[in-house]
Protein backbone atom coordinates (compact mmCIF):
# COMPACT_ATOMS: atom_id res chain seq x y z
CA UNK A 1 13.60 0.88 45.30
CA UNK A 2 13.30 -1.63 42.69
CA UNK A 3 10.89 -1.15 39.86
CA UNK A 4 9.05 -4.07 39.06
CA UNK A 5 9.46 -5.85 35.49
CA UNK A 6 6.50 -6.03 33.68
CA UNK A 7 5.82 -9.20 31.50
CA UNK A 8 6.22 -8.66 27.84
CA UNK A 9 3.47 -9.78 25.65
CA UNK A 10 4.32 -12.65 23.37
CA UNK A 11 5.12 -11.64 19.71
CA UNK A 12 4.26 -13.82 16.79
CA UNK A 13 5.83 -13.71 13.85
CA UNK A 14 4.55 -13.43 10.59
CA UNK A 15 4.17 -16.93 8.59
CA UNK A 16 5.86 -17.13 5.57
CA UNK A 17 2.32 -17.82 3.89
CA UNK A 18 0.62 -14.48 5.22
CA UNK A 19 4.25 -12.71 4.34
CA UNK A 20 3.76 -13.89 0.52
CA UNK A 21 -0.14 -13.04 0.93
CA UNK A 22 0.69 -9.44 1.59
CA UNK A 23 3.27 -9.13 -1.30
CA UNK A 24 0.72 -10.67 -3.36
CA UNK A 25 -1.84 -8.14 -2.94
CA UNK A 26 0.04 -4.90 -3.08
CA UNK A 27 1.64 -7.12 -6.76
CA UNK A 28 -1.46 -6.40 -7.38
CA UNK A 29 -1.68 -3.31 -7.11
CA UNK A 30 1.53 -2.71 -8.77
CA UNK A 31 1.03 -4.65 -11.59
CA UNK A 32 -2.14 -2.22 -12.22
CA UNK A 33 0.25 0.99 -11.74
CA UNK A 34 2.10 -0.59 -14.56
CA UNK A 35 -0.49 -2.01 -16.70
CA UNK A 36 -2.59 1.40 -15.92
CA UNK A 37 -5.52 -0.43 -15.07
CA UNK A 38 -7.46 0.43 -11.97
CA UNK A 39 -9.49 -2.87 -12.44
CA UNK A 40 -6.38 -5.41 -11.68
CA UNK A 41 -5.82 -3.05 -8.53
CA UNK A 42 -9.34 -2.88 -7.14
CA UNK A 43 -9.53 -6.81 -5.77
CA UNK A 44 -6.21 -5.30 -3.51
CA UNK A 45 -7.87 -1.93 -1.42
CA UNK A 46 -11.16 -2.79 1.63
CA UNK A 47 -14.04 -1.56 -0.67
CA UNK A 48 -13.76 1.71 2.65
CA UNK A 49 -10.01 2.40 1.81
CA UNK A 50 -8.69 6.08 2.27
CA UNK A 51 -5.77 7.74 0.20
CA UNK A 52 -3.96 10.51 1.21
CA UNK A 53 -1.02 12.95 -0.04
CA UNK A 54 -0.42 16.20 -0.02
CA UNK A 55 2.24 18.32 -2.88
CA UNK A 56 5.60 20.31 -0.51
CA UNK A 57 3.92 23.29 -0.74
CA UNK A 58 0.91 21.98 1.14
CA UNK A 59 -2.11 21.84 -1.48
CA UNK A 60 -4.08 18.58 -1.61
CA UNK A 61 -2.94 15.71 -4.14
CA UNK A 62 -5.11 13.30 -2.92
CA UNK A 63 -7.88 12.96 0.05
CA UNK A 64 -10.47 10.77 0.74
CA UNK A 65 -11.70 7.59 -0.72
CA UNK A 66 -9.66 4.88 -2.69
CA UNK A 67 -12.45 5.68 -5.48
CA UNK A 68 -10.34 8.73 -6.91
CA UNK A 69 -7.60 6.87 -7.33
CA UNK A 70 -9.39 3.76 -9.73
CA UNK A 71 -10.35 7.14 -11.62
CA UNK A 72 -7.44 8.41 -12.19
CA UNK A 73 -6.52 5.66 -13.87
CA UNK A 74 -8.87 5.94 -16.75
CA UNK A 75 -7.30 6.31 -19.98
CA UNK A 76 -3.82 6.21 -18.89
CA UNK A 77 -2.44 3.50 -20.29
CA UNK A 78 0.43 1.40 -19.78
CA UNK A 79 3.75 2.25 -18.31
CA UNK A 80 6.47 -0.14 -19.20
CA UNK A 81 9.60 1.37 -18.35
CA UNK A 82 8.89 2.13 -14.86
CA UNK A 83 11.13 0.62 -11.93
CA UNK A 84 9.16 -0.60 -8.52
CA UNK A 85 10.11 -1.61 -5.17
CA UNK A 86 8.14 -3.10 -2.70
CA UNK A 87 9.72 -3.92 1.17
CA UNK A 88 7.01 -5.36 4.00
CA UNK A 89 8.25 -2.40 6.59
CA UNK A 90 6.20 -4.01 9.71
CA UNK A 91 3.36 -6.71 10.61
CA UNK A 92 1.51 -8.31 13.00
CA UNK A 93 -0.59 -11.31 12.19
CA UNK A 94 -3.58 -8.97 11.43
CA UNK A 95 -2.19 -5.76 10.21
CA UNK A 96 0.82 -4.76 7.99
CA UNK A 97 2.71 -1.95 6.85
CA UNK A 98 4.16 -1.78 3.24
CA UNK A 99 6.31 1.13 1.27
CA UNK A 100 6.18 0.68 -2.39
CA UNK A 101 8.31 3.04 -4.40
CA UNK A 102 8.26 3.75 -7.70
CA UNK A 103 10.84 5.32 -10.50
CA UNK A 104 9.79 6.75 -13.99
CA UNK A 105 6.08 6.30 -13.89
CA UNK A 106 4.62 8.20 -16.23
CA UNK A 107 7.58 10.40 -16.12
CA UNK A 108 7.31 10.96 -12.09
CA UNK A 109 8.40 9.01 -9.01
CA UNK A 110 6.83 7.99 -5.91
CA UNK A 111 6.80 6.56 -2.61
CA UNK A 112 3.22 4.88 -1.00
CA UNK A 113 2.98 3.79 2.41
CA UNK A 114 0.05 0.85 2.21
CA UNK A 115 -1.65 -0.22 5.12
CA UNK A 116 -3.42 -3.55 5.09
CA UNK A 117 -5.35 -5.49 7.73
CA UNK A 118 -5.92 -9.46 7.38
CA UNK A 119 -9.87 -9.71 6.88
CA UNK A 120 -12.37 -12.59 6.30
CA UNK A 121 -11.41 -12.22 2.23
CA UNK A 122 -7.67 -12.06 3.05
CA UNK A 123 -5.06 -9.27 3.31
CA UNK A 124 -6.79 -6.08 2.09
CA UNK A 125 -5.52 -2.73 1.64
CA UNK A 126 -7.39 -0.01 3.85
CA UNK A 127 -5.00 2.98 3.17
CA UNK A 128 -2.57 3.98 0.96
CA UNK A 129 -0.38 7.52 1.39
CA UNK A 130 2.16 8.76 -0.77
CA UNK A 131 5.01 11.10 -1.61
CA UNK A 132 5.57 12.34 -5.29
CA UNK A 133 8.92 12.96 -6.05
């Protein structure tokens, strides 16, 4: 018996313009990481964005709205020295996946998984979940 082939759905790629949209927006929220201002970050995150992240011996770091992280950032202060990385991992045409990883900021390390979705206002961040190393 011969199993039928299904027809695979047609795959768009990513323009170049939407690929530099994304990197633009989580720039943003980079260059507020470094500046350690949550107000050059905000315009990046859906106004409903989640955060996530939890320490390896399983107590909460982070959970729930993207609010607690804008207020973490109060008072902080600059970070200069820090080194950042950020690779598009996946995307469709209306949703993306993005790691950004961090060295020395603050004195710590990190790795974020962003999720965006292409909205009415553009490429928007709607959750962000990290790893501290």
């Amino acid at each position: 018996m011969e199993l039928s082939k299904q027809e695979e759905p047609e795959m768009k790629t990513l323009s170049v313009k939407d690929y530099k949209d994304i990197l633009a927006v989580v720039d943003l929220y980079v260059e507020g990481c470094k500046q350690g201002n949550a107000d050059i970050m905000r315009p990046a995150f859906d106004r409903q964005a989640v955060m996530f992240s939890y320490a390896p011996d399983g107590k909460v770091v982070a959970e729930g709205t993207i609010e607690h992280l804008f207020e973490g950032f109060k008072g902080m202060g600059p970070e200069h020295e820090s080194v950042w990385q950020i690779d598009v991992i996946d995307s469709t045409e209306t949703t993306a996946v993005v790691r950004v990883m961090a060295e020395n900021w603050h004195g710590v390390g990190f790795v974020d998984h962003h999720s965006l979705v292409k909205t009415d206002k553009g490429w928007k961040i709607v959750a962000k979940v990290y790893h501290t190393l």
